[in-house]
Each structure stands twice: as C-alpha cells, then as structure tokens.
N, C-alpha and C. Protein backbone atom coordinates (compact mmCIF):
# COMPACT_ATOMS: atom_id res chain seq x y z
N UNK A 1 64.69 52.17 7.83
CA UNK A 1 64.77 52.23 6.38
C UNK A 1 64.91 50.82 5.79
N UNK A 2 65.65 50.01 6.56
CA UNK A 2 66.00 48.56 6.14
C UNK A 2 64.47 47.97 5.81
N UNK A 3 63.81 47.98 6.81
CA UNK A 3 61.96 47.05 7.09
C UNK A 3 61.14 47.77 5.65
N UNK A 4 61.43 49.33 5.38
CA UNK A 4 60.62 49.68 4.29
C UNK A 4 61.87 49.44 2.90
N UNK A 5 62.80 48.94 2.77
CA UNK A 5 63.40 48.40 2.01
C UNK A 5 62.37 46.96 1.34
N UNK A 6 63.15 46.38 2.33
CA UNK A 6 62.01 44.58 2.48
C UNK A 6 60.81 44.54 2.10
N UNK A 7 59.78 45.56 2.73
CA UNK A 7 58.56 45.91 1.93
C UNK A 7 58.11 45.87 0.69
N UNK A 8 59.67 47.06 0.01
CA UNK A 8 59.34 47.19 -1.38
C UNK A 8 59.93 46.21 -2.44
N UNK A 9 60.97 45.46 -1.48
CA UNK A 9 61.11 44.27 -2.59
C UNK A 9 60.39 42.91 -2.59
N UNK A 10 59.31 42.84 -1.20
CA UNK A 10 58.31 41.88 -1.43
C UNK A 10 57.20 42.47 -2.07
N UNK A 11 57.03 43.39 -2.20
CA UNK A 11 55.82 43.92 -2.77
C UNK A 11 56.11 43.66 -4.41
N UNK A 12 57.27 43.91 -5.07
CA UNK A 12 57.58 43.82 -6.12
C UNK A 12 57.87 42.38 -6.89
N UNK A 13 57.67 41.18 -5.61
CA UNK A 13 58.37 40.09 -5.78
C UNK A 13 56.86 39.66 -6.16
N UNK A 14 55.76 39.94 -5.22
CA UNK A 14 54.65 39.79 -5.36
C UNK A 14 53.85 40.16 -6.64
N UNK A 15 53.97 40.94 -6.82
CA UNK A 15 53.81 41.81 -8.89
C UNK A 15 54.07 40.97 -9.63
N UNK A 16 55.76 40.22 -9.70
CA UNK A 16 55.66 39.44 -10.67
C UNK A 16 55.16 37.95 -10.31
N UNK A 17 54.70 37.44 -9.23
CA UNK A 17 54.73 35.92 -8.84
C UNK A 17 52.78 35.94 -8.81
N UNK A 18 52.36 37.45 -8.65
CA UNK A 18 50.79 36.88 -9.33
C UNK A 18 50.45 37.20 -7.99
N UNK A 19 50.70 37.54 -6.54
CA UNK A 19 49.69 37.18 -5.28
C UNK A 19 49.23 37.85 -5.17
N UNK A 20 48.08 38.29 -5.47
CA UNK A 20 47.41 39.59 -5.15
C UNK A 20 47.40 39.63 -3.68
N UNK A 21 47.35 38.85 -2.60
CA UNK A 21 46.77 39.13 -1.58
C UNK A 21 47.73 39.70 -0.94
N UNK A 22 49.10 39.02 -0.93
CA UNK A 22 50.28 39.74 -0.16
C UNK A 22 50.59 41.27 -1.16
N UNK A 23 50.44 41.19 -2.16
CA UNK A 23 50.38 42.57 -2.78
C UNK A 23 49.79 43.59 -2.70
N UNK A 24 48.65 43.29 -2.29
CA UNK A 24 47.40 44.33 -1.70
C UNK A 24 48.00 44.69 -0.14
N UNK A 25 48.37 44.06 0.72
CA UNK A 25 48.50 43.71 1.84
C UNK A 25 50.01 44.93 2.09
N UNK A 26 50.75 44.36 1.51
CA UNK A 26 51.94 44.79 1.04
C UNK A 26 51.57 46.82 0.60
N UNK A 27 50.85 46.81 0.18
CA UNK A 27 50.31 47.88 -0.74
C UNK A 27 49.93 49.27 0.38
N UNK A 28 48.73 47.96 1.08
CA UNK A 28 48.16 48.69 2.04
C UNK A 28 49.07 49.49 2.99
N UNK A 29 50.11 48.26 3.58
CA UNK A 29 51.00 48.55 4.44
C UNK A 29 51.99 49.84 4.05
N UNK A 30 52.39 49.78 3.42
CA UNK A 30 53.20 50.92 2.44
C UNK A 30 52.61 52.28 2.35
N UNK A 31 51.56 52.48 2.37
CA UNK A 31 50.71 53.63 2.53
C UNK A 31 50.11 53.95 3.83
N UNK A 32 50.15 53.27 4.75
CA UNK A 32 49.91 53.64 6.04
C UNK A 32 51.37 54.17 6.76
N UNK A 33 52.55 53.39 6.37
CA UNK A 33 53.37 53.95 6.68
C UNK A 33 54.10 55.43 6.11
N UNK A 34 53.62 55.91 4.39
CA UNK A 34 53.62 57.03 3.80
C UNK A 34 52.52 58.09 4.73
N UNK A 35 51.46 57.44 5.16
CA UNK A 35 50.66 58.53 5.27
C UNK A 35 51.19 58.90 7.10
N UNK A 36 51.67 58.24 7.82
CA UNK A 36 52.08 58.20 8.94
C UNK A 36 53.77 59.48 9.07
N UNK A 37 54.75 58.91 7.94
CA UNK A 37 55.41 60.10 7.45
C UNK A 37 55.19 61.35 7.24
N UNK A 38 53.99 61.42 6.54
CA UNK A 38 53.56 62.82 6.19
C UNK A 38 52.77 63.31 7.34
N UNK A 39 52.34 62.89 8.62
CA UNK A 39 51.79 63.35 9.53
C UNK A 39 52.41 63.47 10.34
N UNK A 40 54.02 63.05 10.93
CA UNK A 40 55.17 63.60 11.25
C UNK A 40 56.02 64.35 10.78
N UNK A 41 55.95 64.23 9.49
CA UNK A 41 56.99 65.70 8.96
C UNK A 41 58.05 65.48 8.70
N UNK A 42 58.80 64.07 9.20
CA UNK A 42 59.82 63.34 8.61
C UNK A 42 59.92 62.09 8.06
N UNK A 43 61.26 61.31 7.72
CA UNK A 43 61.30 59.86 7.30
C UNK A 43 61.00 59.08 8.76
N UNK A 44 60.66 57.96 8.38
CA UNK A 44 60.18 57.27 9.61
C UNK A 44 61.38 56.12 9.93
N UNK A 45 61.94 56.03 10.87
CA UNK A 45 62.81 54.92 11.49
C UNK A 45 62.54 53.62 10.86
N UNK A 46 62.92 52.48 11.48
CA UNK A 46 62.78 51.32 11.16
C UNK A 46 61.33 51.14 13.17
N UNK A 47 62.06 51.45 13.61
CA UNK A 47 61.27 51.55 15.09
C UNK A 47 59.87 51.71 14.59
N UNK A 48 59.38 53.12 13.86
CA UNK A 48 58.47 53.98 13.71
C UNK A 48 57.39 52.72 12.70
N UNK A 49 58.42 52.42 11.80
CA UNK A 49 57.77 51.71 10.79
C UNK A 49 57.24 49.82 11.71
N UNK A 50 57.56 49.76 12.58
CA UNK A 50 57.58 48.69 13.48
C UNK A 50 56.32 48.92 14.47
N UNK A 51 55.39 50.55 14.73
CA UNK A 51 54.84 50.95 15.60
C UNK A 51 53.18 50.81 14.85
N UNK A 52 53.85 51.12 13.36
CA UNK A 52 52.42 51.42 12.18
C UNK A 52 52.46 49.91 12.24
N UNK A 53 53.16 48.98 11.54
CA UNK A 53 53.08 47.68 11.63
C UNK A 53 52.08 46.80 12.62
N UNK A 54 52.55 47.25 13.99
CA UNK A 54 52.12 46.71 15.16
C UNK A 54 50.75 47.09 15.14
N UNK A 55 50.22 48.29 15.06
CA UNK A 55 48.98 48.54 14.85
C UNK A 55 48.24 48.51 14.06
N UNK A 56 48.91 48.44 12.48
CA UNK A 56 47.70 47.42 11.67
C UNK A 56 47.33 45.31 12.10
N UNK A 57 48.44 45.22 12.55
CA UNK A 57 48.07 44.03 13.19
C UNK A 57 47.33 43.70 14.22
N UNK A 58 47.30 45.41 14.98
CA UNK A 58 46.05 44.85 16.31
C UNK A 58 44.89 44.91 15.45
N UNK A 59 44.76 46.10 14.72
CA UNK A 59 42.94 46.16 13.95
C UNK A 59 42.64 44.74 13.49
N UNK A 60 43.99 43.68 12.72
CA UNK A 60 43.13 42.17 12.43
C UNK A 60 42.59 41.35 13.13
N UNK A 61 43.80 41.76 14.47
CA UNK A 61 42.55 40.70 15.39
C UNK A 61 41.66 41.10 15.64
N UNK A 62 41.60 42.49 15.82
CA UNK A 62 40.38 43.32 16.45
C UNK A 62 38.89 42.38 15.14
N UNK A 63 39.13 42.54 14.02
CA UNK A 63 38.48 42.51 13.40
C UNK A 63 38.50 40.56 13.33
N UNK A 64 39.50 40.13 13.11
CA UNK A 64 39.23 38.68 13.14
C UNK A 64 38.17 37.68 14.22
N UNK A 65 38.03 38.66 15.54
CA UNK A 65 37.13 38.27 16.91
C UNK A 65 35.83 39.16 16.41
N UNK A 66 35.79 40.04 15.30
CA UNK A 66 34.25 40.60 15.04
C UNK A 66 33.86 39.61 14.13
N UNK A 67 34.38 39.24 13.23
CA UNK A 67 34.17 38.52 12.06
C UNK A 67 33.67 36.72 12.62
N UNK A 68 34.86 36.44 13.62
CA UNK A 68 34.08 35.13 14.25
C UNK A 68 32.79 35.57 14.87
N UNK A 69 32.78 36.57 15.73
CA UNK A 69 31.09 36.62 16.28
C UNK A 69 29.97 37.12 15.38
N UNK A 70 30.61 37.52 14.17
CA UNK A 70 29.38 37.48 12.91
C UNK A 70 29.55 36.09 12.55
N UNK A 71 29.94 35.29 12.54
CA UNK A 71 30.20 34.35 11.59
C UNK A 71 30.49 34.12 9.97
N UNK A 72 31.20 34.85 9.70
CA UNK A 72 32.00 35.19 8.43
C UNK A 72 32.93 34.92 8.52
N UNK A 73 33.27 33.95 8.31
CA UNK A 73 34.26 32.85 8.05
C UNK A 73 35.19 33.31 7.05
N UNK A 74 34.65 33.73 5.75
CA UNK A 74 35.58 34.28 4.55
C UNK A 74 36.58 35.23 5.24
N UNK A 75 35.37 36.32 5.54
CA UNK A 75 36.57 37.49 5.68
C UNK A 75 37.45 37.36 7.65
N UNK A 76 36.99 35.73 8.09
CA UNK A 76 38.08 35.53 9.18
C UNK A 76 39.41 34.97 8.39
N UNK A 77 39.23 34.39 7.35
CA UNK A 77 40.37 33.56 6.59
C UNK A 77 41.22 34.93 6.06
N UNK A 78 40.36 35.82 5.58
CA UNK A 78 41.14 37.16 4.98
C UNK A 78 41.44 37.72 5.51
N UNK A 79 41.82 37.90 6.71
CA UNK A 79 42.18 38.85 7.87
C UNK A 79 43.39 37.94 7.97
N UNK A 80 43.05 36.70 8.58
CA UNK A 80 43.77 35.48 8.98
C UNK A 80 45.36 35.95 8.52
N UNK A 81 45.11 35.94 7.14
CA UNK A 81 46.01 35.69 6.11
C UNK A 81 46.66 36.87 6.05
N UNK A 82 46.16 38.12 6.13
CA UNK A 82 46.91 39.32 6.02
C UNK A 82 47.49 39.85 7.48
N UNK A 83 46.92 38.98 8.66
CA UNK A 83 47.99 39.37 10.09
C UNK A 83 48.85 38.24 9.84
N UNK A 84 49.09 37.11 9.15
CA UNK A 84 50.13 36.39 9.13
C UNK A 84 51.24 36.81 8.21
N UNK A 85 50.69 38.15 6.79
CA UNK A 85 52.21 38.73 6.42
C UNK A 85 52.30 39.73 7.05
N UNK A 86 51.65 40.56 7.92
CA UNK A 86 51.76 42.06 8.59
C UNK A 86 53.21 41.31 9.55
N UNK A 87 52.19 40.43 10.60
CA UNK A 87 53.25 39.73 11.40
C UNK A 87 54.53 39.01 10.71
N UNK A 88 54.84 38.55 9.49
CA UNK A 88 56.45 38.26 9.42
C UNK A 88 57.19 39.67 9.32
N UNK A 89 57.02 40.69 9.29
CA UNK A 89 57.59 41.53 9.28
C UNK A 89 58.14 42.66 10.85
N UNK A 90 57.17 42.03 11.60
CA UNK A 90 57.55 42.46 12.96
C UNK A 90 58.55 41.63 13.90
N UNK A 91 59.66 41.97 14.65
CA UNK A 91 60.41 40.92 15.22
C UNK A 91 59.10 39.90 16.36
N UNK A 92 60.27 38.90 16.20
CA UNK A 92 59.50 37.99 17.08
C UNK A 92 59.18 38.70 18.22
N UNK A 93 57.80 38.35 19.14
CA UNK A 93 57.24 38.53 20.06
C UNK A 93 57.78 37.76 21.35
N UNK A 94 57.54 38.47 22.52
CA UNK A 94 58.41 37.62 23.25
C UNK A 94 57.94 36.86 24.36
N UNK A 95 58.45 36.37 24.60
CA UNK A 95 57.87 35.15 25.62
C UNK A 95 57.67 35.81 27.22
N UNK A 96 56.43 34.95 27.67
CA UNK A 96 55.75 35.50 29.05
C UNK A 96 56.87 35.59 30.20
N UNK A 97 57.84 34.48 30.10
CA UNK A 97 59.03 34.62 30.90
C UNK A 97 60.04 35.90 30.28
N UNK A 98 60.16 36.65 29.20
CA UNK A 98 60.68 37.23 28.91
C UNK A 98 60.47 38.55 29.33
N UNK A 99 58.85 38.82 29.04
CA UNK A 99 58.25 40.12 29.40
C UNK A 99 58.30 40.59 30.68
N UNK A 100 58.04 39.44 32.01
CA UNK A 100 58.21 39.27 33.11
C UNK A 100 59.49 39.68 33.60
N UNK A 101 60.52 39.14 33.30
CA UNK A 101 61.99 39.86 33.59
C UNK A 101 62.23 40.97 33.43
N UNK A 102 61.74 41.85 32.46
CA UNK A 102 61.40 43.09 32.20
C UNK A 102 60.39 43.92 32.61
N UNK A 103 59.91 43.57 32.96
CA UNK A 103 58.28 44.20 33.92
C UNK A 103 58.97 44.18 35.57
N UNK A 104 59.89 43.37 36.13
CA UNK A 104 60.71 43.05 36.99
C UNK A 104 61.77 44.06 37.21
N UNK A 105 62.56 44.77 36.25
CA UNK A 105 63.57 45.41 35.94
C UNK A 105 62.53 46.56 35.86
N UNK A 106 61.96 46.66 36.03
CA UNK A 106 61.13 48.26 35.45
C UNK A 106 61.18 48.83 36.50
N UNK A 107 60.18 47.24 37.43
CA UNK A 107 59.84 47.85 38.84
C UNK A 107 61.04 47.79 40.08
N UNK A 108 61.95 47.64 39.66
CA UNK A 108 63.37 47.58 40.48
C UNK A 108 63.95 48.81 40.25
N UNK A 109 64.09 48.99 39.00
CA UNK A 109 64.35 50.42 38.63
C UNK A 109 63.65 51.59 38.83
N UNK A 110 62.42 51.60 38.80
CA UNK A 110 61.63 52.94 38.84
C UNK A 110 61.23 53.11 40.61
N UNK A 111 61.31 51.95 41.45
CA UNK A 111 61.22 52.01 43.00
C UNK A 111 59.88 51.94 43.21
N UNK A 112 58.98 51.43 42.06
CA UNK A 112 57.43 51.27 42.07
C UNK A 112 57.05 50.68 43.21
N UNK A 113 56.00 50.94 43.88
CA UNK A 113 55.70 50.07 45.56
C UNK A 113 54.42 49.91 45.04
N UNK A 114 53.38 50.24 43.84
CA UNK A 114 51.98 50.14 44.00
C UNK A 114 51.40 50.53 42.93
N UNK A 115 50.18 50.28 42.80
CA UNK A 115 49.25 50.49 41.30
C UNK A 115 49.44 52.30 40.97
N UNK A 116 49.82 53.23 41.66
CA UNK A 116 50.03 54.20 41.67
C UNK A 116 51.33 55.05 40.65
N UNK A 117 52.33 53.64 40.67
CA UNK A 117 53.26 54.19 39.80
C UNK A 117 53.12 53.25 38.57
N UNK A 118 51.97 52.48 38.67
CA UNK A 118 52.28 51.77 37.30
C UNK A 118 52.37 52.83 35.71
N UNK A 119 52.10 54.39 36.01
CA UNK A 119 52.55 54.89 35.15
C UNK A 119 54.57 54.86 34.54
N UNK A 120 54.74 54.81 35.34
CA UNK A 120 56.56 55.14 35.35
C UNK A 120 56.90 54.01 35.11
N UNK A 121 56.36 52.51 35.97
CA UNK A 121 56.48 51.02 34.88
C UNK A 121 56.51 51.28 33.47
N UNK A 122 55.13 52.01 32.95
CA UNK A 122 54.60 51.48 31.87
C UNK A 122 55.76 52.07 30.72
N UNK A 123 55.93 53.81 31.18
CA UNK A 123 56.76 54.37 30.81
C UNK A 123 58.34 53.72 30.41
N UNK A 124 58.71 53.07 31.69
CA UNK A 124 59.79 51.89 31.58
C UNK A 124 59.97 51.00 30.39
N UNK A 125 58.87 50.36 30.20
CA UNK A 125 58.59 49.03 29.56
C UNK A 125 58.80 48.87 28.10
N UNK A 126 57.72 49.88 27.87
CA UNK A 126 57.10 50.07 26.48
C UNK A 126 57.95 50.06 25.39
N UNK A 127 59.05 51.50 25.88
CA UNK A 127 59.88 51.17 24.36
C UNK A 127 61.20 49.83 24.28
N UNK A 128 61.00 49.51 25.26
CA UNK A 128 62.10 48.54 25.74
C UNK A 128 60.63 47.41 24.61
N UNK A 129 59.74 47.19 24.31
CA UNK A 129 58.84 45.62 23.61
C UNK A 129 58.08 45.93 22.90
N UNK A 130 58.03 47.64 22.16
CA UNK A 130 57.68 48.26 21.35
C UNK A 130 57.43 47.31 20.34
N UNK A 131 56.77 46.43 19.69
CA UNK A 131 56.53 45.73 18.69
C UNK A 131 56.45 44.20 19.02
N UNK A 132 57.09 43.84 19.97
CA UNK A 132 57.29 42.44 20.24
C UNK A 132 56.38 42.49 21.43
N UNK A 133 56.03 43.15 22.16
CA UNK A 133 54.07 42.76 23.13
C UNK A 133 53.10 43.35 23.02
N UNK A 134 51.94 43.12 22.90
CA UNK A 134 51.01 44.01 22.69
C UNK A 134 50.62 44.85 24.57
N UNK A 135 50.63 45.97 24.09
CA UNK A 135 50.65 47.09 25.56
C UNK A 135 49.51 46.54 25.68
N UNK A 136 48.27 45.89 25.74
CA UNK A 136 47.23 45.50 27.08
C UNK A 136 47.62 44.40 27.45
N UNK A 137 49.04 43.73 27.10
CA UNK A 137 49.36 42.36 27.69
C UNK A 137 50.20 42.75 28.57
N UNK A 138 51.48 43.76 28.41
CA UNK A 138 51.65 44.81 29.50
C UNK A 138 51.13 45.43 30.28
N UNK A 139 50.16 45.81 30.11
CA UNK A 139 49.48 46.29 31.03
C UNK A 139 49.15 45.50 32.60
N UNK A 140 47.95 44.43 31.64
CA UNK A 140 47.71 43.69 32.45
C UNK A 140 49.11 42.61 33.94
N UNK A 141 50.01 42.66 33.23
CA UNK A 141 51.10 42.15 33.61
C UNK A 141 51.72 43.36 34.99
N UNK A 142 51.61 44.40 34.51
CA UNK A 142 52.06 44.93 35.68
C UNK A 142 51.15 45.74 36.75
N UNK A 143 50.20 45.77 36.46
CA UNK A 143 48.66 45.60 37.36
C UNK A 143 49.02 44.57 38.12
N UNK A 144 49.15 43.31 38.04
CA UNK A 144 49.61 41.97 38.39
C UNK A 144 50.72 42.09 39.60
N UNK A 145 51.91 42.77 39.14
CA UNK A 145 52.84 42.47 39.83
C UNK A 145 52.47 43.25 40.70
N UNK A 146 52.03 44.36 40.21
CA UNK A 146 52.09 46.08 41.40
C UNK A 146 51.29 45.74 42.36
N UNK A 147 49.93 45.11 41.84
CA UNK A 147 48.39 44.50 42.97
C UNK A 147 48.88 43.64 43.98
C-alpha cells in the first residue's frame, strides 16, 4: 500500500510541475496495477505491486532492444526514460555476488545434486529477489551452478 501511496503522490506532483512524461508513465503504471487488482479479486500488497512493476519494466527493455534493431532512436529515448521512472520505484537490484550467495543457499537447502531439481532451486529463489533480479538471470545462474 505504501509503493501505491508514492505513486499517487508523484503522479500528482507531476500534474502540477507540467511532466507529462512521468505523468503518463505514472498513469500508465497505476492502471496496470488497478487492472491486475481486479483480476485477483483483492487489494494488492506492496510485493504484488513490485511484481506488475517488474514486468512493465521487462516489456521496456524488451522493446528498447526492438527499437535499437529498428533504428528508432526516438522511441529508444522514450522507453529509455520511462524504465528509468518504472525502475526508481523498484528496490535496488542486486549484485551478482549477492544473487550467488543465494542461489548457494537454495542449493544447500533444497539438497539439489543436478539440472533435475533446478525446479525446487528456482522455487527457492524467486520470492526470496522477487523484484530485485530478473528470473532469466536466475535462471541462467543456476543452470550454471547445477551443470
């Protein structure tokens, strides 16, 4: 509730200071997380609201690496700009030595011996960096250790 607090008082800060872009942005965000509510059936956590977050930020890059191989430069700057306010709103991301200690602890804990349980890793992991790694950087990471 706190993160969609923050939302609505940058969104409002944005109204009067003129930015359309963080306002739109802001706007957008706010309604993905309403429409995400109404397709669960309840209020959404601060976690939940951290999960919609995370995944409008993968579609920019997704889209920022289409936009460089079109060469559209504009709408790479406009993407640019709207994963750099999506992202202040997600906790910091964490470092490769960080994820590692935890990908470490997964597989100590779950008694993983092989690519076979990297389900029960993944299971491990996930909500433990839920917002702070992107799951194919996990992934790849414990493919790694398990291989």
């Amino acid at each position: 509730m706190e993160l969609q607090k923050k939302l609505l008082d940058d969104m409002n800060h944005a109204l009067k200071s003129g930015d359309k872009l963080i306002l739109e942005t802001i706007r957008m965000l706010r309604a993905q997380i309403k429409n995400e509510s109404i397709s669960k059936g309840v209020e959404l956590t601060d976690d939940d609201v951290i999960v919609v977050l995370s995944r409008e930020a993968k579609r920019r890059k997704e889209s920022i690496e289409m936009y460089q191989q079109g060469g559209r430069e504009d709408l790479v700057r406009n993407e640019t700009r709207e994963l750099e306010i999506i992202s202040s709103y997600l906790p910091v991301s964490l470092t490769t030595e960080e994820l590692t200690g935890i990908v470490e602890e997964a597989i100590q804990e779950t008694g993983a011996a092989g690519l076979n349980d990297m389900g029960k890793v993944m299971g491990f992991v996930m909500p433990k960096v839920r917002g702070r790694a992107d799951g194919k950087t996990v992934q790849e990471m414990v493919k790694k250790m398990l291989g």
